[in-house]
PDB file of N, CA and C in Angstrom:
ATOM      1  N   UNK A   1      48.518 -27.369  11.790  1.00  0.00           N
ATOM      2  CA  UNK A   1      49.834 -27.560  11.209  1.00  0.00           C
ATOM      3  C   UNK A   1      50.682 -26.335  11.537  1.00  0.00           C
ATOM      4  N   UNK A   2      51.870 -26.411  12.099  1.00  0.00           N
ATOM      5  CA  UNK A   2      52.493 -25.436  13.223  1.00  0.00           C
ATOM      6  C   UNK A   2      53.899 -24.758  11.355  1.00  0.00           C
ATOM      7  N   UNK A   3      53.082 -25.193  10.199  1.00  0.00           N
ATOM      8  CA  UNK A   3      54.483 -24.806   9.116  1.00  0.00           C
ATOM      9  C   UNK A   3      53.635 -23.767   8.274  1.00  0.00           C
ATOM     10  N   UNK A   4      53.481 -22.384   9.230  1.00  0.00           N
ATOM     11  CA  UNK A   4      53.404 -21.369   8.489  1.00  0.00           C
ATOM     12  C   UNK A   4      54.331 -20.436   8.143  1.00  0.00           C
ATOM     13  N   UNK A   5      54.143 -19.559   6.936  1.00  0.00           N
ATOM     14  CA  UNK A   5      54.479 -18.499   6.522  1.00  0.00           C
ATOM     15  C   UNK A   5      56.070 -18.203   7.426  1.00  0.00           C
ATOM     16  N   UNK A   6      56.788 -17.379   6.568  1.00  0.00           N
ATOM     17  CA  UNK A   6      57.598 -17.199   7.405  1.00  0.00           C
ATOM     18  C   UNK A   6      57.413 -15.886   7.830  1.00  0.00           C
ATOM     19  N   UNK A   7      57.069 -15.227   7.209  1.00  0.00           N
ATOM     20  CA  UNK A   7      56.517 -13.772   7.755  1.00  0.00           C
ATOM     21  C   UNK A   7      55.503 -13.853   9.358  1.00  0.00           C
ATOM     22  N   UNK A   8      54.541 -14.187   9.159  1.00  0.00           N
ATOM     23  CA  UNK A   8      54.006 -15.012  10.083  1.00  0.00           C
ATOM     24  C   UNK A   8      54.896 -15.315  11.736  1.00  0.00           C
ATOM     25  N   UNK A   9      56.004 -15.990  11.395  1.00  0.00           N
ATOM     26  CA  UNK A   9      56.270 -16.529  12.231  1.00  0.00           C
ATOM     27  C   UNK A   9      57.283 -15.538  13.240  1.00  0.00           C
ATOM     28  N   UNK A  10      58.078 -14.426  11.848  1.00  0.00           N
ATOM     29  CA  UNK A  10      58.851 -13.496  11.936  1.00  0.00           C
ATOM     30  C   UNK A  10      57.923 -12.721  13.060  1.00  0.00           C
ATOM     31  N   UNK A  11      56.637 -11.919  12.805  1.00  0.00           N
ATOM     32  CA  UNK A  11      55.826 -11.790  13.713  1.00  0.00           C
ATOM     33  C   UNK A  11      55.799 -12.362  15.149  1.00  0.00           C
ATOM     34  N   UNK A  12      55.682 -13.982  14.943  1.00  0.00           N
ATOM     35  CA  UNK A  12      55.485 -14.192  16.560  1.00  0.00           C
ATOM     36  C   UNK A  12      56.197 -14.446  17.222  1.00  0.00           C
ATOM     37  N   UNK A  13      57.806 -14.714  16.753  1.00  0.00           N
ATOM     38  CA  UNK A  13      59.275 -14.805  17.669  1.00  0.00           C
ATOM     39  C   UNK A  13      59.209 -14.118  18.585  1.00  0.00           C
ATOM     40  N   UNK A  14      58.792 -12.599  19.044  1.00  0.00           N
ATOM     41  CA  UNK A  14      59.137 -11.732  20.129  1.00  0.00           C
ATOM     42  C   UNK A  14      58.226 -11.930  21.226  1.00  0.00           C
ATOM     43  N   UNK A  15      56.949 -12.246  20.613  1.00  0.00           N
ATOM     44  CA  UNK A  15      55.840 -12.616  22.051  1.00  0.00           C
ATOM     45  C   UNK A  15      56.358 -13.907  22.579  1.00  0.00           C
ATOM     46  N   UNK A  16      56.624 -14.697  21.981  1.00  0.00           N
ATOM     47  CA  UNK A  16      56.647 -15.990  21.751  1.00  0.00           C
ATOM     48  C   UNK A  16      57.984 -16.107  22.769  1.00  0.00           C
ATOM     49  N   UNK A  17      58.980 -15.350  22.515  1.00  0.00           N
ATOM     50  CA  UNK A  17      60.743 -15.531  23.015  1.00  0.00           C
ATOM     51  C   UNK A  17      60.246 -14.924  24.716  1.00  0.00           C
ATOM     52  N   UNK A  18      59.074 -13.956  24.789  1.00  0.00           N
ATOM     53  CA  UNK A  18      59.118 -13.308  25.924  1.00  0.00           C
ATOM     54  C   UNK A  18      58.402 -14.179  26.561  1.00  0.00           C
ATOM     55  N   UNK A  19      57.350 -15.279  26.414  1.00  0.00           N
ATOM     56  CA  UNK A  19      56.845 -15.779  27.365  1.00  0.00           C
ATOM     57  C   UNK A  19      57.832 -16.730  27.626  1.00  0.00           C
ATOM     58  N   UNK A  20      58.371 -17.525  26.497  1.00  0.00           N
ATOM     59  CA  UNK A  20      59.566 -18.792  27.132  1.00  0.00           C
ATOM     60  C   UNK A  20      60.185 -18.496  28.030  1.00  0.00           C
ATOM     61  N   UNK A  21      60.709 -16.784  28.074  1.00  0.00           N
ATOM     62  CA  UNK A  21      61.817 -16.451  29.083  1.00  0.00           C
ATOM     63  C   UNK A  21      60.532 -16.351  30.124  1.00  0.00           C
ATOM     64  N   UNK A  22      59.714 -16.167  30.577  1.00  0.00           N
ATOM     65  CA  UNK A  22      58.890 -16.434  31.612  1.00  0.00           C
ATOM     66  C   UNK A  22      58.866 -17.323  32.138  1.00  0.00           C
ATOM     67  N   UNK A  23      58.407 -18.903  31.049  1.00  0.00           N
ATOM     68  CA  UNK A  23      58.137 -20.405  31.682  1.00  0.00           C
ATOM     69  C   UNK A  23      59.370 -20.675  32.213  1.00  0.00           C
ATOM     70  N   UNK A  24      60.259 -20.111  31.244  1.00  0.00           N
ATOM     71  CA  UNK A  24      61.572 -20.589  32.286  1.00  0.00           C
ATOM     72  C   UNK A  24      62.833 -20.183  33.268  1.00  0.00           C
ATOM     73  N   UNK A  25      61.754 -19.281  34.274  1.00  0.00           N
ATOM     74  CA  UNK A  25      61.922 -18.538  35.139  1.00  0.00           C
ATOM     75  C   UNK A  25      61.290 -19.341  36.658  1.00  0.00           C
ATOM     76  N   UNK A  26      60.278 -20.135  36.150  1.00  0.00           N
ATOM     77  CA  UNK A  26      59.370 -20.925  36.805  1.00  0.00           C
ATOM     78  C   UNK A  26      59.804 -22.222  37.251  1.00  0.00           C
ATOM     79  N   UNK A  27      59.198 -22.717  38.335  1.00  0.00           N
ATOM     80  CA  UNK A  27      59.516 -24.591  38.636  1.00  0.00           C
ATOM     81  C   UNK A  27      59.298 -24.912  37.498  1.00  0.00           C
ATOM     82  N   UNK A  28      59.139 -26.453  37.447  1.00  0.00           N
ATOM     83  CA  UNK A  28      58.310 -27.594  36.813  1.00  0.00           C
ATOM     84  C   UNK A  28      57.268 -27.699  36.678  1.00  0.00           C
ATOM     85  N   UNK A  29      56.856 -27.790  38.146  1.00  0.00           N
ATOM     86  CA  UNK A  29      55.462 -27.880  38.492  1.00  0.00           C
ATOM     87  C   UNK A  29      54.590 -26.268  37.994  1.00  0.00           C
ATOM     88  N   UNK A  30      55.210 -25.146  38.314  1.00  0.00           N
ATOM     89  CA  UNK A  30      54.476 -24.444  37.912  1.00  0.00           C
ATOM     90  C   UNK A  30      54.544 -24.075  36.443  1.00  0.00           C
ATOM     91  N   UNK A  31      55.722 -24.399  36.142  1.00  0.00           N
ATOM     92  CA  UNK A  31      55.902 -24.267  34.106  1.00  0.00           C
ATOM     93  C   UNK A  31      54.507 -25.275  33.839  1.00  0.00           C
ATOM     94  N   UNK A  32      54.064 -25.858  34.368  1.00  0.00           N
ATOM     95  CA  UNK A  32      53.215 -27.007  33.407  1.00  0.00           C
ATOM     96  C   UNK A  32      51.998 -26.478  33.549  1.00  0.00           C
ATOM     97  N   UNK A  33      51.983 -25.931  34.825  1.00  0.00           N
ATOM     98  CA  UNK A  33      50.312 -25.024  35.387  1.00  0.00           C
ATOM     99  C   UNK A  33      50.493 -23.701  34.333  1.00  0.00           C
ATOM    100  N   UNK A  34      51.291 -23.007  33.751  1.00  0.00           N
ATOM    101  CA  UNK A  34      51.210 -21.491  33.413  1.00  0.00           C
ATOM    102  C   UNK A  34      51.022 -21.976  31.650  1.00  0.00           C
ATOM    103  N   UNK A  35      52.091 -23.654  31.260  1.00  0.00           N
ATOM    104  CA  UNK A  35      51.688 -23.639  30.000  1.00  0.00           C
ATOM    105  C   UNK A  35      49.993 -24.027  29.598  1.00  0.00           C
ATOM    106  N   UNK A  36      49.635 -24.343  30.709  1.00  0.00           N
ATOM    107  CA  UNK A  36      47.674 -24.791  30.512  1.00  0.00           C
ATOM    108  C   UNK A  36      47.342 -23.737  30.369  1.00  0.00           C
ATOM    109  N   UNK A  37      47.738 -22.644  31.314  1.00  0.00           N
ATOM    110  CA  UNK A  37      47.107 -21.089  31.420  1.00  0.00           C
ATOM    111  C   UNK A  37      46.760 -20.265  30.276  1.00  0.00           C
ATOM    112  N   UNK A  38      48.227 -20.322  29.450  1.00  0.00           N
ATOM    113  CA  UNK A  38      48.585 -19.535  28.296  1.00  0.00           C
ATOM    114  C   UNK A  38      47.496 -20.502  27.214  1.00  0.00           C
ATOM    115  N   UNK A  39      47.947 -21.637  27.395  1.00  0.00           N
ATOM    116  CA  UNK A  39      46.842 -22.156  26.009  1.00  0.00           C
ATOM    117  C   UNK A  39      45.228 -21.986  26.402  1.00  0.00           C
ATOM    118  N   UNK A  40      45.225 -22.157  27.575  1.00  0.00           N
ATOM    119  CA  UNK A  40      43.659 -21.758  27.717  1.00  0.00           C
ATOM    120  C   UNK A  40      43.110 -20.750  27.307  1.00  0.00           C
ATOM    121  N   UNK A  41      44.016 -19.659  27.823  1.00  0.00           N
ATOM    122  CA  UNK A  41      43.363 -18.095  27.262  1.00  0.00           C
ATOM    123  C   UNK A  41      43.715 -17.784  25.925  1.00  0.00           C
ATOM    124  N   UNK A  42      44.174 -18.502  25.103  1.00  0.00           N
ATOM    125  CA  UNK A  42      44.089 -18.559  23.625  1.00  0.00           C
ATOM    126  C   UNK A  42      43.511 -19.275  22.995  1.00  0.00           C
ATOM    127  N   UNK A  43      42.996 -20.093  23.524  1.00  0.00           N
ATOM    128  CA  UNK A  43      41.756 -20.818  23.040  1.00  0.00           C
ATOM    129  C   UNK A  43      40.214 -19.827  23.600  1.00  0.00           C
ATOM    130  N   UNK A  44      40.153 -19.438  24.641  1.00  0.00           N
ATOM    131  CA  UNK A  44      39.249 -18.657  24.897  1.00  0.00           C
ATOM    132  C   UNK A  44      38.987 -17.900  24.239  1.00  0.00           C
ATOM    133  N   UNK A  45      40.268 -16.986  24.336  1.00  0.00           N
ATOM    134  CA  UNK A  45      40.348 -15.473  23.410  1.00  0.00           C
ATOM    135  C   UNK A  45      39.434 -16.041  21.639  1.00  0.00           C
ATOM    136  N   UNK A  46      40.515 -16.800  21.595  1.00  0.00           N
ATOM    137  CA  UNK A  46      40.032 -17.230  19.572  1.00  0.00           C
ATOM    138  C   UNK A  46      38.978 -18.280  19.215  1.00  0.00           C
ATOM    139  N   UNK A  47      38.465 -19.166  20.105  1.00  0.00           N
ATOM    140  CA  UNK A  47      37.137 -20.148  19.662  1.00  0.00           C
ATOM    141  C   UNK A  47      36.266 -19.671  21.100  1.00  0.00           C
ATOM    142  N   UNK A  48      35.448 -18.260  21.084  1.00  0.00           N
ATOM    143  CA  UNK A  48      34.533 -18.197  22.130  1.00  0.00           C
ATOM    144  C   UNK A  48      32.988 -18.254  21.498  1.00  0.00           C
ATOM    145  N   UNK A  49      32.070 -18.823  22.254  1.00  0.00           N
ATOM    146  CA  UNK A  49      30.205 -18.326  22.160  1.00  0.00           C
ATOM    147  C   UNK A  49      29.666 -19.275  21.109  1.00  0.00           C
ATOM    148  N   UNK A  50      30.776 -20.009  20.028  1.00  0.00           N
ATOM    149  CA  UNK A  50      29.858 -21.034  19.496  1.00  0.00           C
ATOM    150  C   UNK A  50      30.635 -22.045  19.831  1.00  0.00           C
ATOM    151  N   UNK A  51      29.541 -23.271  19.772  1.00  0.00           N
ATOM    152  CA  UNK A  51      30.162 -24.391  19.946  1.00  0.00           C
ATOM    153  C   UNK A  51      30.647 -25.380  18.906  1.00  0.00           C
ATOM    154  N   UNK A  52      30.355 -24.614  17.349  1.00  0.00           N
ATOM    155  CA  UNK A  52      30.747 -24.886  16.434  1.00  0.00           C
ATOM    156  C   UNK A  52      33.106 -24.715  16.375  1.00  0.00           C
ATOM    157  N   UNK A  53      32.644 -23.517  17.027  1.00  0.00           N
ATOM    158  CA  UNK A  53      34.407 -22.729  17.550  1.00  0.00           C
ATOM    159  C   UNK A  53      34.953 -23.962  18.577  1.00  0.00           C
ATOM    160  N   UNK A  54      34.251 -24.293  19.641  1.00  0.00           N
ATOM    161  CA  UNK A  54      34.484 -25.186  20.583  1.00  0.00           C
ATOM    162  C   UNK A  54      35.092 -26.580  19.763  1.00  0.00           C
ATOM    163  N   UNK A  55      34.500 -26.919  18.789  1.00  0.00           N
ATOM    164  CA  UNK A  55      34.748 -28.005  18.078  1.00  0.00           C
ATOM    165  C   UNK A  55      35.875 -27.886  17.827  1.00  0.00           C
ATOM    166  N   UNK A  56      36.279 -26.834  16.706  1.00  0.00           N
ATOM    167  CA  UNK A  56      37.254 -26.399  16.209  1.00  0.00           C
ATOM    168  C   UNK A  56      38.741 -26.481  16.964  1.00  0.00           C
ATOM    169  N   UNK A  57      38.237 -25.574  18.058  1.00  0.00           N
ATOM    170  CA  UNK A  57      39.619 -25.938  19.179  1.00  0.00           C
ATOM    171  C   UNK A  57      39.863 -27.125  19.809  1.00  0.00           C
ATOM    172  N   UNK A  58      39.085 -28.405  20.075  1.00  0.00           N
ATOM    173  CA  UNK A  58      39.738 -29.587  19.803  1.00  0.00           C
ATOM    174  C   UNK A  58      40.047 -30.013  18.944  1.00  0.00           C
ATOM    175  N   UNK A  59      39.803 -29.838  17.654  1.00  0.00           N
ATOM    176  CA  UNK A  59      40.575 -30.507  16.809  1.00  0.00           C
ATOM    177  C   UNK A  59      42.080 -29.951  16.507  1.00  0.00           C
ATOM    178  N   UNK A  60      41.865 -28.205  17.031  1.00  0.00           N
ATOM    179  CA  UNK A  60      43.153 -27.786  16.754  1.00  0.00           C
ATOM    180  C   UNK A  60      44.067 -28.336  17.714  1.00  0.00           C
ATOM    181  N   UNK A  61      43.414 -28.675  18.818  1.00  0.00           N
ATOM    182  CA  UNK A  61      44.088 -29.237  20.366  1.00  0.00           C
ATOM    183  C   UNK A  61      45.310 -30.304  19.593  1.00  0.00           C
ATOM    184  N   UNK A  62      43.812 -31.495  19.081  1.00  0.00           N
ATOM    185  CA  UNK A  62      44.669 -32.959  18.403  1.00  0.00           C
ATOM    186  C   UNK A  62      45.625 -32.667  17.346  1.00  0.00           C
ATOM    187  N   UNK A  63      45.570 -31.718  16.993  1.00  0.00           N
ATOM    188  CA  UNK A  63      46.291 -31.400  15.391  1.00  0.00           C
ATOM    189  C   UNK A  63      47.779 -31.433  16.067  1.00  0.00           C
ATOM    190  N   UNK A  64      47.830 -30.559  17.287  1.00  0.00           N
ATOM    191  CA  UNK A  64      48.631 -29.992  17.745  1.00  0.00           C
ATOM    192  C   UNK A  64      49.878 -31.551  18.416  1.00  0.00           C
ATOM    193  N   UNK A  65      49.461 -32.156  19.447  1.00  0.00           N
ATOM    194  CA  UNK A  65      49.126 -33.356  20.111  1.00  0.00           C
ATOM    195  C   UNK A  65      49.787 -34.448  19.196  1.00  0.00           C
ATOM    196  N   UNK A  66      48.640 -34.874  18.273  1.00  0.00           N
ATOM    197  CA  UNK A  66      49.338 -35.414  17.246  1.00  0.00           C
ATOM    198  C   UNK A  66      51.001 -34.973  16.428  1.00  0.00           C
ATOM    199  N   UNK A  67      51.186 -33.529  15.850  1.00  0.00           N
ATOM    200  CA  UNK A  67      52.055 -33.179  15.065  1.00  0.00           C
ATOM    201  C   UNK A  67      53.308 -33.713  16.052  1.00  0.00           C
ATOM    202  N   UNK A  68      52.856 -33.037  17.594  1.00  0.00           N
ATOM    203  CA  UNK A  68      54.295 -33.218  18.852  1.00  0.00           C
ATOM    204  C   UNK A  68      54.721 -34.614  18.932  1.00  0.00           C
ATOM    205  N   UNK A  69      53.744 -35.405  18.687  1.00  0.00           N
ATOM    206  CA  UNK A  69      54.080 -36.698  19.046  1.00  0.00           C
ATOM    207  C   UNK A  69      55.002 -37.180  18.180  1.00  0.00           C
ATOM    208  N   UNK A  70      54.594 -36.933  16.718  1.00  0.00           N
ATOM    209  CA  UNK A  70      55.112 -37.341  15.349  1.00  0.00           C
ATOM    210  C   UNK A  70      56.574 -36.412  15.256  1.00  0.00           C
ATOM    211  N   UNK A  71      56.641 -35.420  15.886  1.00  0.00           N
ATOM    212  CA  UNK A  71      58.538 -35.155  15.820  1.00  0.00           C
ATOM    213  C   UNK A  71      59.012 -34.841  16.788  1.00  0.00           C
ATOM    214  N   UNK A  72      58.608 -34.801  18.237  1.00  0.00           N
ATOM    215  CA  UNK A  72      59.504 -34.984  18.947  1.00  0.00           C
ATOM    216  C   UNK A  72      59.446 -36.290  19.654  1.00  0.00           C
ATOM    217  N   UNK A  73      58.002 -36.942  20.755  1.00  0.00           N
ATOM    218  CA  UNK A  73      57.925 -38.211  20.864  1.00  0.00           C
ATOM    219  C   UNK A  73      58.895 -39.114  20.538  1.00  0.00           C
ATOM    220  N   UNK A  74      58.713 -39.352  19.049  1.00  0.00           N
ATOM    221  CA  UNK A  74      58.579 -40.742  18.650  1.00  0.00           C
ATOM    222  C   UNK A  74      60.063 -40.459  17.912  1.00  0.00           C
ATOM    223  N   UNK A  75      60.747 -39.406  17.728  1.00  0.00           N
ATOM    224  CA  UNK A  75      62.441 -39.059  17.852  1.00  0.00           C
ATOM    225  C   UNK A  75      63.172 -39.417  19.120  1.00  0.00           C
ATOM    226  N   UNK A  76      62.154 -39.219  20.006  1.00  0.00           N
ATOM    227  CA  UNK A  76      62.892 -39.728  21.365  1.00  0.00           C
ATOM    228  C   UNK A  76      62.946 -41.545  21.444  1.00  0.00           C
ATOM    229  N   UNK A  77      61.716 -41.834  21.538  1.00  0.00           N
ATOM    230  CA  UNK A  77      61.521 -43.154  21.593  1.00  0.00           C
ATOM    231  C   UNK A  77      62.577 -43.836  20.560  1.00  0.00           C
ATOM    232  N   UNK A  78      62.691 -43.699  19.237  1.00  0.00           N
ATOM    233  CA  UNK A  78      63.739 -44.267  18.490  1.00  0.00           C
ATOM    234  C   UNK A  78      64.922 -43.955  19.578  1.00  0.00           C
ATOM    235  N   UNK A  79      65.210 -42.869  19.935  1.00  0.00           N
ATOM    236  CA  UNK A  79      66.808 -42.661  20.089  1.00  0.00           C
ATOM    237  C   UNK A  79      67.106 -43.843  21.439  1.00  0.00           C
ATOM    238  N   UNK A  80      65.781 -43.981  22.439  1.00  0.00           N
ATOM    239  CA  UNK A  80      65.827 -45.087  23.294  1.00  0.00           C
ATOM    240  C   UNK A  80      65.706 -46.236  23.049  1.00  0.00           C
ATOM    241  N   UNK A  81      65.170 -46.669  21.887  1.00  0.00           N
ATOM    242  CA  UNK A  81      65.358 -48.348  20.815  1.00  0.00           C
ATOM    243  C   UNK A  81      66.665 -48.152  20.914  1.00  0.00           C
ATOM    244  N   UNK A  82      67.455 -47.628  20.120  1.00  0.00           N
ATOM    245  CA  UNK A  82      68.732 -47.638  20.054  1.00  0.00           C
ATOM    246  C   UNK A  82      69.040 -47.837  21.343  1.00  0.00           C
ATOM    247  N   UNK A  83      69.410 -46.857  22.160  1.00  0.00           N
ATOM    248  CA  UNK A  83      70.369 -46.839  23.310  1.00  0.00           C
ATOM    249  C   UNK A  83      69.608 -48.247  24.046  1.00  0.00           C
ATOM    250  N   UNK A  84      69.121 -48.897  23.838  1.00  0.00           N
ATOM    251  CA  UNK A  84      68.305 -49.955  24.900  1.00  0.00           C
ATOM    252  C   UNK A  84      68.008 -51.085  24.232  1.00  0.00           C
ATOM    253  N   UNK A  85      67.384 -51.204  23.082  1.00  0.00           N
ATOM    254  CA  UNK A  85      66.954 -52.096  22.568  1.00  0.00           C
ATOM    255  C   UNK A  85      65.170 -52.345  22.051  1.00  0.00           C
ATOM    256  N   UNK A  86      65.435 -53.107  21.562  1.00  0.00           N
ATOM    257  CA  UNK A  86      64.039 -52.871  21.307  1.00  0.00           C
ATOM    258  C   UNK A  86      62.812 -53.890  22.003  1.00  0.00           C
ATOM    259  N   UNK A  87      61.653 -53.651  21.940  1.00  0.00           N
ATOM    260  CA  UNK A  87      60.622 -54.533  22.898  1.00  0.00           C
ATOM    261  C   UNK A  87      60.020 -55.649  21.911  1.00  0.00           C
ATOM    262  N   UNK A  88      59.955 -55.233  20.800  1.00  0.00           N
ATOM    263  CA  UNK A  88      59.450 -56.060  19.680  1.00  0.00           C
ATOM    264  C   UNK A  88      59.939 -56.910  19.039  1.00  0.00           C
TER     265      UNK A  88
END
């Protein structure tokens, strides 16, 4: 669940603002290769040597996956019902 603390978050604005200005310095193609990169080595770095941890980071994967789908996705998809119509 990406609704922590605000202190917390106050914290990670500056790492956080410096890599965006990175990805988006980049193609497409390579913004999509560097955002695998970055999540990989933070999943490495923070669930390593058990596979109990391994678990963990897929579910944090889906947590993640899921939450995106549920507000940005499926905000989009409505806004294209509208502009289009619907299939159902």
């Amino acid at each position: 669940m990406p609704y922590i603390a605000q202190q917390v978050r106050t914290r990670l604005h500056m790492p956080i603002d410096n890599i965006l200005a990175c990805l988006l310095e980049l193609d497409e193609q390579d913004r999509d290769g560097a955002i695998n990169y970055i999540i990989t080595k933070i999943l490495i770095y923070s669930f390593k040597d058990k596979y109990i941890k391994y678990e963990r980071a897929i579910g944090l994967l889906e947590s993640v996956k899921l939450e995106f789908y549920r507000r940005a996705v499926t905000e989009y998809e409505n806004r294209k019902i509208k502009d289009n119509g619907d299939v159902y």
